[in-house]
C-alpha atoms as a PDB file:
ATOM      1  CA  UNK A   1      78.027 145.973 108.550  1.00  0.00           C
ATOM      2  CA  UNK A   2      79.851 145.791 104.976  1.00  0.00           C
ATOM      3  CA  UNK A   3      83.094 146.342 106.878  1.00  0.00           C
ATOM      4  CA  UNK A   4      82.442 143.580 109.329  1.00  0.00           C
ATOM      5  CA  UNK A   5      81.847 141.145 106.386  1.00  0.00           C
ATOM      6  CA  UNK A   6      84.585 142.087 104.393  1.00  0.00           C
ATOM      7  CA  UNK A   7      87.025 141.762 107.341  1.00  0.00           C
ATOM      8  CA  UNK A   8      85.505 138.716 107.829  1.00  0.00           C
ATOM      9  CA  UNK A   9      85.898 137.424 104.454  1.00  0.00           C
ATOM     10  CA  UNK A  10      89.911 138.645 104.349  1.00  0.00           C
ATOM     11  CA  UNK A  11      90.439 136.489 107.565  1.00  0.00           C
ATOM     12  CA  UNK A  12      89.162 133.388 105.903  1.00  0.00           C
ATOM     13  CA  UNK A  13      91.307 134.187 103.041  1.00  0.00           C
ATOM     14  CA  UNK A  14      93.932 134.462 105.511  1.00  0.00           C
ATOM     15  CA  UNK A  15      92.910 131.307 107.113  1.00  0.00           C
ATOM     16  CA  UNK A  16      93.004 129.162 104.380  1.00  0.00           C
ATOM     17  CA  UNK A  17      96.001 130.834 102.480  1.00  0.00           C
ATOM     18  CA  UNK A  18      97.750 129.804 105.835  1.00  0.00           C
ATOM     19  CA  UNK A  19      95.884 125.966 106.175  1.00  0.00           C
ATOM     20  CA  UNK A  20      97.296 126.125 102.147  1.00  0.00           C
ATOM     21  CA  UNK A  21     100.757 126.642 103.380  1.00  0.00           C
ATOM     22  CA  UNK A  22     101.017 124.407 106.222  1.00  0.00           C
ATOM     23  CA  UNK A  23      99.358 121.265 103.773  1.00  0.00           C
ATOM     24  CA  UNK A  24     102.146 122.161 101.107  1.00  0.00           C
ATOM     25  CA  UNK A  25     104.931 122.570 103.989  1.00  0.00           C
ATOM     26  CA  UNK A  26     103.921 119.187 105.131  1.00  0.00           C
ATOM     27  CA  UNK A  27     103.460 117.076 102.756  1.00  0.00           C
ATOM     28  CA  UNK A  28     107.164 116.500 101.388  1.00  0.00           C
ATOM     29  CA  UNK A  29     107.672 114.642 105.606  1.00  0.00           C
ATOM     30  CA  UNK A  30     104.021 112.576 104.625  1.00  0.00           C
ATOM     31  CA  UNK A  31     105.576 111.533 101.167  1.00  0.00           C
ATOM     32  CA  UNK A  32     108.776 110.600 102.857  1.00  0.00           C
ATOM     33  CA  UNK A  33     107.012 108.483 105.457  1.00  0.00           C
ATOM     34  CA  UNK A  34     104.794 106.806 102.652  1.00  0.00           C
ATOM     35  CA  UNK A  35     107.685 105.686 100.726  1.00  0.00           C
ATOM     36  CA  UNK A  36     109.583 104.344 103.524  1.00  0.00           C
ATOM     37  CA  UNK A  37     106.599 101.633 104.275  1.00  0.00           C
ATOM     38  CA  UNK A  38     106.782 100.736 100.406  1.00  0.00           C
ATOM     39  CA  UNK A  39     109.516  99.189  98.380  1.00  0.00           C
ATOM     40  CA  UNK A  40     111.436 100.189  95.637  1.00  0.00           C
ATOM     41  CA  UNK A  41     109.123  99.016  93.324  1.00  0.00           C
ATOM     42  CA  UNK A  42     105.932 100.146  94.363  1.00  0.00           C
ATOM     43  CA  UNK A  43     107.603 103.423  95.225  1.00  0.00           C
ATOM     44  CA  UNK A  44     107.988 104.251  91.062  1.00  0.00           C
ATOM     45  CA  UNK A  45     104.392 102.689  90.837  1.00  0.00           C
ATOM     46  CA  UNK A  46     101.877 104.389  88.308  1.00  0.00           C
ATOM     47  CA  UNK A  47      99.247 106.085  90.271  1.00  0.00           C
ATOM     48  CA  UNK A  48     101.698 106.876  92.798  1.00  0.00           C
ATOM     49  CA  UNK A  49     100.803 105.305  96.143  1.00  0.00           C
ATOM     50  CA  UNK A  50      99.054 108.030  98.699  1.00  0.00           C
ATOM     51  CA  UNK A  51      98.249 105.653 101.855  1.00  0.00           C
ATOM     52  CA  UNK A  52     101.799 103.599 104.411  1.00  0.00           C
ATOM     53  CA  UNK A  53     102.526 100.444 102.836  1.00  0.00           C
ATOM     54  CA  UNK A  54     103.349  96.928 104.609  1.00  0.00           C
ATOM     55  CA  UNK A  55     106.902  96.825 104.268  1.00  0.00           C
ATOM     56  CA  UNK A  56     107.951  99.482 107.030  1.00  0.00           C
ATOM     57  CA  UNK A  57     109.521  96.730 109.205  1.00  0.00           C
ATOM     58  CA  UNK A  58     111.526  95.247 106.592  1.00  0.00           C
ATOM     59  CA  UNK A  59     113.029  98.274 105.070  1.00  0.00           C
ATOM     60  CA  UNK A  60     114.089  99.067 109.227  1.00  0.00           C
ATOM     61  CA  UNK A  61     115.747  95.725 109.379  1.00  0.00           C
ATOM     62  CA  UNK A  62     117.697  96.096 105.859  1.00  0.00           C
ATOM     63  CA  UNK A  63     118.744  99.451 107.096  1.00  0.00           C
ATOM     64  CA  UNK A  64     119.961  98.011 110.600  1.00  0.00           C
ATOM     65  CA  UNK A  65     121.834  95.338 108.445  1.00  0.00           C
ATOM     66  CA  UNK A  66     123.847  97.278 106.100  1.00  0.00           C
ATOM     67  CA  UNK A  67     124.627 100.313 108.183  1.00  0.00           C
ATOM     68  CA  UNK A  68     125.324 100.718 111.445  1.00  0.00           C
ATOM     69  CA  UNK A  69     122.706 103.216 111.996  1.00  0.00           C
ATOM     70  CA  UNK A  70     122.802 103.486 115.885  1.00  0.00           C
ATOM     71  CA  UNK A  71     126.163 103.693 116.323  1.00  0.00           C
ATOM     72  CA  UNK A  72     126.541 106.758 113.194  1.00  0.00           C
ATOM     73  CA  UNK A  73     123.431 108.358 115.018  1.00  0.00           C
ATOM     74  CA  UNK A  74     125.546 108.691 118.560  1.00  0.00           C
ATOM     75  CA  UNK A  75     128.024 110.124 117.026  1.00  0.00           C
ATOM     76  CA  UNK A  76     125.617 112.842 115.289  1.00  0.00           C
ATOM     77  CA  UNK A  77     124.252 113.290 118.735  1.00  0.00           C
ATOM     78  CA  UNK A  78     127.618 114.032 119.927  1.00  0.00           C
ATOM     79  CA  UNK A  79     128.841 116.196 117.655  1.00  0.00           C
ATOM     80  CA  UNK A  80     125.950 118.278 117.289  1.00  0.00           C
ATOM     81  CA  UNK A  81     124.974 118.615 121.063  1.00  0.00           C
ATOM     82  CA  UNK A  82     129.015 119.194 122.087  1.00  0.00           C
ATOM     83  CA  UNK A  83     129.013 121.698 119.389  1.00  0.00           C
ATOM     84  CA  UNK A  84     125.748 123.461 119.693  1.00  0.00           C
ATOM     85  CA  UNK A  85     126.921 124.010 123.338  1.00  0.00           C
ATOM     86  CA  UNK A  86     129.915 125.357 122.601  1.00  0.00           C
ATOM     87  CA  UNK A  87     128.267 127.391 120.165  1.00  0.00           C
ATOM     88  CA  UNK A  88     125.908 129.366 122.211  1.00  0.00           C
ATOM     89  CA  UNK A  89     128.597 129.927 125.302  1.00  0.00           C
ATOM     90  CA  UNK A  90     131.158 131.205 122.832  1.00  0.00           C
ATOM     91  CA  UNK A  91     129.881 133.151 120.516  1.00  0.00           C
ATOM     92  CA  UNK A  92     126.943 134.885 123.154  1.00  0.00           C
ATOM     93  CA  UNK A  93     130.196 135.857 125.112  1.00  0.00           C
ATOM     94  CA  UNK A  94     131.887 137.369 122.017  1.00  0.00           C
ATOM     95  CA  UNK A  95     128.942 139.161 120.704  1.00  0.00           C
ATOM     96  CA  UNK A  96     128.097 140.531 124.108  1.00  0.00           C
ATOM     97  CA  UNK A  97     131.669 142.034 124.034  1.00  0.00           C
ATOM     98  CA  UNK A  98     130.774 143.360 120.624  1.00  0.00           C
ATOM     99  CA  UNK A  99     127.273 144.477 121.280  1.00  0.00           C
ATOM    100  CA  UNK A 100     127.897 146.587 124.793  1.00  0.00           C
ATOM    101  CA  UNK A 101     131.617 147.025 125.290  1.00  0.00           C
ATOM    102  CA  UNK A 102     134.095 149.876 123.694  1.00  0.00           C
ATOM    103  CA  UNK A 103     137.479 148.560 123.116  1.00  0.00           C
ATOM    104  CA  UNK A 104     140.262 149.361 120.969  1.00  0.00           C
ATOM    105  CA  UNK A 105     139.964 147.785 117.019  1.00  0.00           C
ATOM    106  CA  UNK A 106     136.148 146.818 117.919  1.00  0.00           C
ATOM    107  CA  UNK A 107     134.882 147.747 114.325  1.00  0.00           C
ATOM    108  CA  UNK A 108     138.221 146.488 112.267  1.00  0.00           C
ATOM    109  CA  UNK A 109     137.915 143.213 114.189  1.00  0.00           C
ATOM    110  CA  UNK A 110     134.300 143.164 113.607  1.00  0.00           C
ATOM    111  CA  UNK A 111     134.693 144.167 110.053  1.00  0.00           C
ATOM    112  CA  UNK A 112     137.143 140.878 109.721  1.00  0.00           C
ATOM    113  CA  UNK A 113     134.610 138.524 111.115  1.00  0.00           C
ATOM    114  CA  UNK A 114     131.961 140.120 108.389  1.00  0.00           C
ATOM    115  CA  UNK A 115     135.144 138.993 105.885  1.00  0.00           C
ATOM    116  CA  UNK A 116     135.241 135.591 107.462  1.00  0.00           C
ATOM    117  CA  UNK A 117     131.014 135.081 107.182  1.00  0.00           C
ATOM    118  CA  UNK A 118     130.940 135.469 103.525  1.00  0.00           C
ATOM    119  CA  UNK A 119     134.119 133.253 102.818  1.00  0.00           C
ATOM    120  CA  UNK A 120     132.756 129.779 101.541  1.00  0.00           C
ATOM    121  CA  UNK A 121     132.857 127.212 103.880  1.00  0.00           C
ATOM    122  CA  UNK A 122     134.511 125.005 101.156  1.00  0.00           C
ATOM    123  CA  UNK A 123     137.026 127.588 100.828  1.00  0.00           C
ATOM    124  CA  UNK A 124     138.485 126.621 104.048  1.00  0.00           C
ATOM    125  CA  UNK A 125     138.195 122.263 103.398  1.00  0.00           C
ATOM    126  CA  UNK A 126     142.108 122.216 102.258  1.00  0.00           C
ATOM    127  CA  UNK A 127     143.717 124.462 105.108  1.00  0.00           C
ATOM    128  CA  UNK A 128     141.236 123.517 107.669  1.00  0.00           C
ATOM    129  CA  UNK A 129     142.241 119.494 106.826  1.00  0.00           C
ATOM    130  CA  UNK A 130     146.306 119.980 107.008  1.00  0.00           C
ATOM    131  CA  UNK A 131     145.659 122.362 110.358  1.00  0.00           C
ATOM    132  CA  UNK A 132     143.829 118.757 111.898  1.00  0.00           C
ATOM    133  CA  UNK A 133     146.558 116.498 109.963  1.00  0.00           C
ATOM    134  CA  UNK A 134     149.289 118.057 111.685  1.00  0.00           C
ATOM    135  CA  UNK A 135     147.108 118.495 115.274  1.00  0.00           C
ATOM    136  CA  UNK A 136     147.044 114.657 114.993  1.00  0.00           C
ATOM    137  CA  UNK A 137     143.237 114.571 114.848  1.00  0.00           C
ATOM    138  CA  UNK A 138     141.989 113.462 111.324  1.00  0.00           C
ATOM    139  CA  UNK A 139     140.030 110.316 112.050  1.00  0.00           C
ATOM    140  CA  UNK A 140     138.787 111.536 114.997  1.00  0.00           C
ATOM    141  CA  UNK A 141     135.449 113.528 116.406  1.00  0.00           C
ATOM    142  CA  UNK A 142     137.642 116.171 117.622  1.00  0.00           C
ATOM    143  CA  UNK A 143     137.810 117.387 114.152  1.00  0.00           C
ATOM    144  CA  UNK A 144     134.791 118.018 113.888  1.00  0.00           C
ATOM    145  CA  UNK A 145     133.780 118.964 116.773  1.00  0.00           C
ATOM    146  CA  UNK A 146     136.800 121.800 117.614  1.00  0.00           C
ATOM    147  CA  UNK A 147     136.496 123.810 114.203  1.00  0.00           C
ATOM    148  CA  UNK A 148     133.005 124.457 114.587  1.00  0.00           C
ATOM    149  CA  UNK A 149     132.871 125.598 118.119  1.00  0.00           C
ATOM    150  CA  UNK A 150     132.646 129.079 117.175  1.00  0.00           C
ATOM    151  CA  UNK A 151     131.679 130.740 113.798  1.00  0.00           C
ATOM    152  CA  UNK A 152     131.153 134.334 112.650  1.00  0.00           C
ATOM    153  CA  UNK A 153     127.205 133.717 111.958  1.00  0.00           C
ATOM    154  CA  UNK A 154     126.575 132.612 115.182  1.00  0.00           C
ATOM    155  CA  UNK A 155     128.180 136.014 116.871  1.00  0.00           C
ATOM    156  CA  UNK A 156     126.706 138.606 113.841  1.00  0.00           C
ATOM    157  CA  UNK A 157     123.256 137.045 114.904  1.00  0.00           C
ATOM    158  CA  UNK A 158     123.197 137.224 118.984  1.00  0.00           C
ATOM    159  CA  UNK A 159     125.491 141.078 118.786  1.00  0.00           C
ATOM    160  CA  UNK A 160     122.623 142.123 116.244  1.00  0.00           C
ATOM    161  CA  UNK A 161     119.708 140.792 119.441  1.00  0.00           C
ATOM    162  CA  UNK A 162     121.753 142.013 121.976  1.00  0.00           C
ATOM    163  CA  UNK A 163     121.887 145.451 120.842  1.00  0.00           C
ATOM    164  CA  UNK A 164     118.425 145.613 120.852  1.00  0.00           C
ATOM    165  CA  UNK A 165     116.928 143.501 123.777  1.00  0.00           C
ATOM    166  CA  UNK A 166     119.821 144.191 126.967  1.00  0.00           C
ATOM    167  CA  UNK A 167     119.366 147.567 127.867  1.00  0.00           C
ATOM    168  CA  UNK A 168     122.340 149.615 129.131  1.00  0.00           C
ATOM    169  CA  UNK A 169     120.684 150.784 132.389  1.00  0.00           C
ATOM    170  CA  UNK A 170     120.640 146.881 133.096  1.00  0.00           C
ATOM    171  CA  UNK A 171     124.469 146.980 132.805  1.00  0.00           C
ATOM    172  CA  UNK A 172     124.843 149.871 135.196  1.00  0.00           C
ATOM    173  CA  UNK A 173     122.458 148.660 137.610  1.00  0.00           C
ATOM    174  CA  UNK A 174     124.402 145.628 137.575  1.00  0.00           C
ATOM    175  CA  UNK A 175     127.766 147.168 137.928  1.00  0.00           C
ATOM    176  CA  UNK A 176     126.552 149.389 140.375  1.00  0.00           C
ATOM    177  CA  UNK A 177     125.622 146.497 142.627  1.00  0.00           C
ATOM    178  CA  UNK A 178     129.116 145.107 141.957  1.00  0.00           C
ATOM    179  CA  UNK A 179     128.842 142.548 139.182  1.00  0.00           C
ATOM    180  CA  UNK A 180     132.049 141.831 137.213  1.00  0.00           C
ATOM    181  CA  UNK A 181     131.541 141.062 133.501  1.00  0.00           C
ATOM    182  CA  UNK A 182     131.104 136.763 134.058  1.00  0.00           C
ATOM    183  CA  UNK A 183     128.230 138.010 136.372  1.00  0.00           C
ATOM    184  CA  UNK A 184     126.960 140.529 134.281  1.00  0.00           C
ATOM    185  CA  UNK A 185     127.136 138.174 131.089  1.00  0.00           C
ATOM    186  CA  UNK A 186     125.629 135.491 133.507  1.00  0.00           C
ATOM    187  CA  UNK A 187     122.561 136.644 134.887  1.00  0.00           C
ATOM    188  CA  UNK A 188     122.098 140.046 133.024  1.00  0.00           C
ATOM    189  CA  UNK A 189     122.177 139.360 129.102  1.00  0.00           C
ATOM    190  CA  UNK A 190     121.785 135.398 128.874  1.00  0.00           C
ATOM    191  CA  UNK A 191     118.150 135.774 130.440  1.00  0.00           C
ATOM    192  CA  UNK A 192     117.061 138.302 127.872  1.00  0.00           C
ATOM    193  CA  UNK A 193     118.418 136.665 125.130  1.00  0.00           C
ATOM    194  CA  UNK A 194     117.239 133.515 125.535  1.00  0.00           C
ATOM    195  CA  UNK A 195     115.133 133.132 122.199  1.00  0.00           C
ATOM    196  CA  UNK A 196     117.877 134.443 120.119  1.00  0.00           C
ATOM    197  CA  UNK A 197     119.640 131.643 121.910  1.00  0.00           C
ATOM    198  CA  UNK A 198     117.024 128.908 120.958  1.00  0.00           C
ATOM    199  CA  UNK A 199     116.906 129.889 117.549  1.00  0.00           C
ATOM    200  CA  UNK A 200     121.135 129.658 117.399  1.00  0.00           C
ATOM    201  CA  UNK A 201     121.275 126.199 118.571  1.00  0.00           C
ATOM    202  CA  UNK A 202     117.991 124.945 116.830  1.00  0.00           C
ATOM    203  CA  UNK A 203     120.180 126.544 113.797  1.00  0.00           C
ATOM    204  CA  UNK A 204     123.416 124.889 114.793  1.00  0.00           C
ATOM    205  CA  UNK A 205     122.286 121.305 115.919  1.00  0.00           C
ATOM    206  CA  UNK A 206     120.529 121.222 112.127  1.00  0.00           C
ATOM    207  CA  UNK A 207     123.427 122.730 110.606  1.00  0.00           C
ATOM    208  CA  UNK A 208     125.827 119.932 112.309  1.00  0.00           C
ATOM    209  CA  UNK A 209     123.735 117.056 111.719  1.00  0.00           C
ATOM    210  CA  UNK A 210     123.104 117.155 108.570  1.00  0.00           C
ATOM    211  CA  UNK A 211     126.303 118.456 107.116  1.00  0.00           C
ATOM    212  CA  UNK A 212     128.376 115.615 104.851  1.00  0.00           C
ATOM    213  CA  UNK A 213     130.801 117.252 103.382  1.00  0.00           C
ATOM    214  CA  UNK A 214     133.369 117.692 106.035  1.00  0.00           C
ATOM    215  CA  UNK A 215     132.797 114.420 107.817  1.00  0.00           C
ATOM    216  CA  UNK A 216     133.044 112.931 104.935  1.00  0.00           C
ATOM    217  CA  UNK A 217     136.709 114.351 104.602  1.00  0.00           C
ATOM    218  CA  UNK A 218     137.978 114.323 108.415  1.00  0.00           C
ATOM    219  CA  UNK A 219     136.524 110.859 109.846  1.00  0.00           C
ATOM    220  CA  UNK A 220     138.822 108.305 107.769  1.00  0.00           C
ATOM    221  CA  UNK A 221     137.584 105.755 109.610  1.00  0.00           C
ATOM    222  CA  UNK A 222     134.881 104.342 107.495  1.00  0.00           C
ATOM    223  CA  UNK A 223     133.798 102.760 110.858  1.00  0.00           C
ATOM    224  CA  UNK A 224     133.664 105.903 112.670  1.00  0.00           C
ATOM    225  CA  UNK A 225     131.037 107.664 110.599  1.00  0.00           C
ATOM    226  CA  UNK A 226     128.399 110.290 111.338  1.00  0.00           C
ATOM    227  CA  UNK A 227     124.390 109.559 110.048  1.00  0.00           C
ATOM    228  CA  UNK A 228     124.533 111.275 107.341  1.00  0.00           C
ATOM    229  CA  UNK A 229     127.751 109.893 105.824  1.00  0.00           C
ATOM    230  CA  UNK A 230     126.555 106.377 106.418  1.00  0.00           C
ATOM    231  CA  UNK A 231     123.115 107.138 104.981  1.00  0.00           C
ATOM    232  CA  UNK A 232     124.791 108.136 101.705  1.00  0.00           C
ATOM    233  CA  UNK A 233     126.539 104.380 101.614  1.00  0.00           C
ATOM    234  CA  UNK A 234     122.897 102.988 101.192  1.00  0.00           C
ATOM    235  CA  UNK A 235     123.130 104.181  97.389  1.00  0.00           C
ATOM    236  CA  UNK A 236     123.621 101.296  95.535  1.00  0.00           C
ATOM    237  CA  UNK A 237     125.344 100.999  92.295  1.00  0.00           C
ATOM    238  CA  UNK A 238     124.288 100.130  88.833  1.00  0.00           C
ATOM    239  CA  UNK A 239     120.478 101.375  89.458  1.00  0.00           C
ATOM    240  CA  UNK A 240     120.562  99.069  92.593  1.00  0.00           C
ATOM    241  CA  UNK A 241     119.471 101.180  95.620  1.00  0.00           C
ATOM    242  CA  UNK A 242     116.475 100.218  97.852  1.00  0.00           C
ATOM    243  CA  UNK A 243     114.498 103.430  97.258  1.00  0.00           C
ATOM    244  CA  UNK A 244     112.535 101.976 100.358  1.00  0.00           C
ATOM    245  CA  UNK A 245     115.195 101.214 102.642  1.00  0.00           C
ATOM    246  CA  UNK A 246     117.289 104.796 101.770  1.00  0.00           C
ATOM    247  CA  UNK A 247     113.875 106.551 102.875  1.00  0.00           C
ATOM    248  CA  UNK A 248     113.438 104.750 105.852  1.00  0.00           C
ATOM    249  CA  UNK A 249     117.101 106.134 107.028  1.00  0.00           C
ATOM    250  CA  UNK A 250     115.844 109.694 105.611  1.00  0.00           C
ATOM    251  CA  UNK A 251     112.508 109.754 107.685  1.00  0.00           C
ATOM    252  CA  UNK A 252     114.725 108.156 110.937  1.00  0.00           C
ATOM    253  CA  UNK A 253     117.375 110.537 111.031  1.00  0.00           C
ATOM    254  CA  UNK A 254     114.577 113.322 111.205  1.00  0.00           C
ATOM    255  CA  UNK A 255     113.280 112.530 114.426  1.00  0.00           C
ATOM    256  CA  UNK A 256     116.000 114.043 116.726  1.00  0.00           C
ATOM    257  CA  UNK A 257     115.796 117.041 114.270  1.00  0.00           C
ATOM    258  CA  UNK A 258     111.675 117.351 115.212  1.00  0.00           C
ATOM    259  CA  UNK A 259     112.697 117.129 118.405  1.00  0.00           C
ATOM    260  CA  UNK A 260     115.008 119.490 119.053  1.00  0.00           C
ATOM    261  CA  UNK A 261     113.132 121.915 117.292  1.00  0.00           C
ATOM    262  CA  UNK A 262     109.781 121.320 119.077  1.00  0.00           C
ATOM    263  CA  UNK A 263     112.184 121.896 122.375  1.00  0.00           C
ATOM    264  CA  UNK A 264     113.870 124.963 121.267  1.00  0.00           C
ATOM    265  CA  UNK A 265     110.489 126.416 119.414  1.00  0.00           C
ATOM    266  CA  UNK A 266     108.523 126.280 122.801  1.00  0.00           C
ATOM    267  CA  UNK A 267     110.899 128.098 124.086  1.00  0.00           C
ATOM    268  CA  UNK A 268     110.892 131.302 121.581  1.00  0.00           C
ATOM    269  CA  UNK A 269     107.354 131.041 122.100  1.00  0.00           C
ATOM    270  CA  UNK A 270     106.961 131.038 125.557  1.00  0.00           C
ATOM    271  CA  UNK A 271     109.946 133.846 126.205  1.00  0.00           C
ATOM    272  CA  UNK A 272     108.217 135.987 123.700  1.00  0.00           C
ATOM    273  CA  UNK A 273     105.429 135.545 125.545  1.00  0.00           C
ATOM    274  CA  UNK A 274     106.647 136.046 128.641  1.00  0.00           C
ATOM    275  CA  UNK A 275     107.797 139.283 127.008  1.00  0.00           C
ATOM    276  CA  UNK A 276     104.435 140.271 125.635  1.00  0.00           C
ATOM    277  CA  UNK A 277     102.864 140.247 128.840  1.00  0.00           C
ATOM    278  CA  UNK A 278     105.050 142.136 130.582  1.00  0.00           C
ATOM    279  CA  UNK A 279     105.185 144.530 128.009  1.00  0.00           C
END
């Protein structure tokens, strides 16, 4: 009986330790969403406001005024969908080569990419700018899109899952029956790695839309911008940025990102299950 109730009493602990964590997880999106119905000045009010203000409508249309925020947002949504794509057929097909083929210079080349992973990615701003100057592409989404098609965390990740989740009897059941390696990559290791796949292109959408630095560089075109470059015009200068307004961008440009991660969650959560219950 004293065992019952202390196992009891540790999964309460648990319980609310974990309620605890959720609350203080969440509450940086509720803050954000409160100060995007309030305006600059009742945002630096003393008590701080807790509860949506009245003004959520007019910090939208002041946004919609001074950037174009729709137009910036499709080209986030193309740039990180064509990429994330790209992403997940590439470097799945190079780390299945890594993960269950012998071939000559496998562990020097592999040993390079490791090299390449923990290079900066700032390192590579300068080169990586005159290589799209001379290709004729600065300006355009090509230069964004084209560099990041493949990179070395993407294949480390899905050769480390493969190694562990495609069995080789799979492989020589399948090249017994005939399949080539397409087939074999096809229908063999892409349906048991589909939540390492999720979790690379919930990883790879985020990365690309929110990253400012190089789009900032390669799109010249101020009106050819992605979201996140055309959020950062809404800082004003001389301590005259709508607080309000700049939140309202913040807390819109995070509802694709809740999407796709709600999308690509489900689906590490229903393959693992899938997995538990055949296991």
């Amino acid at each position: 009986m004293a065992s019952i109730k202390g196992s009891g009493r540790r999964g309460i602990a648990l319980h609310t330790s974990l309620i605890a964590g959720v609350l203080l997880s969440a509450f940086p999106f509720y803050w954000a969403v409160i100060m995007s119905t309030h305006t600059s000045s009742e945002i630096f009010s003393y008590p701080p406001k807790l509860l949506p203000g009245s003004h959520f409508a007019e910090n939208v249309r002041h946004l919609f005024d001074t950037v174009d925020f729709f137009g910036s947002m499709a080209n986030s949504l193309l740039v990180a969908t064509v990429v994330t794509f790209l992403v997940l057929f590439l470097d799945s097909l190079a780390a299945f080569v890594f993960a269950k083929f012998d071939f000559p210079g496998k562990n020097a080349l592999f040993a390079l990419l490791m090299l390449i992973f923990m290079v900066p990615a700032q390192m590579a701003a300068i080169p990586q700018f005159v290589i799209m100057a001379k290709l004729g592409w600065i300006g355009s989404m090509t230069s964004l899109i084209v560099p990041a098609a493949a990179n070395a965390f993407g294949i480390f990740w899905m050769r480390q899952y493969m190694r562990s989740a495609i069995h080789d009897e799979l492989l020589d059941a399948s090249r017994l029956d005939g399949a080539n390696f397409l087939r074999q990559y096809w229908h063999v290791a892409l349906p048991v790695v589909r939540p390492g796949l999720a979790f690379l292109g919930i990883f790879t959408f985020m990365s690309q839309w929110n990253d400012y630095a190089w789009p900032l560089i390669a799109l010249t075109n101020p009106d050819n911008v992605t979201l996140q470059v055309a959020l950062s015009q809404l800082n004003g200068t001389h301590g005259t940025t709508d607080y309000g307004m700049v939140m309202t961008g913040a807390v819109l440009a995070l509802i694709p990102l809740l999407i796709v991660f709600a999308v690509g969650a489900r689906q590490i959560i229903g393959d693992l299950a899938k997995g538990a219950v055949r296991g």
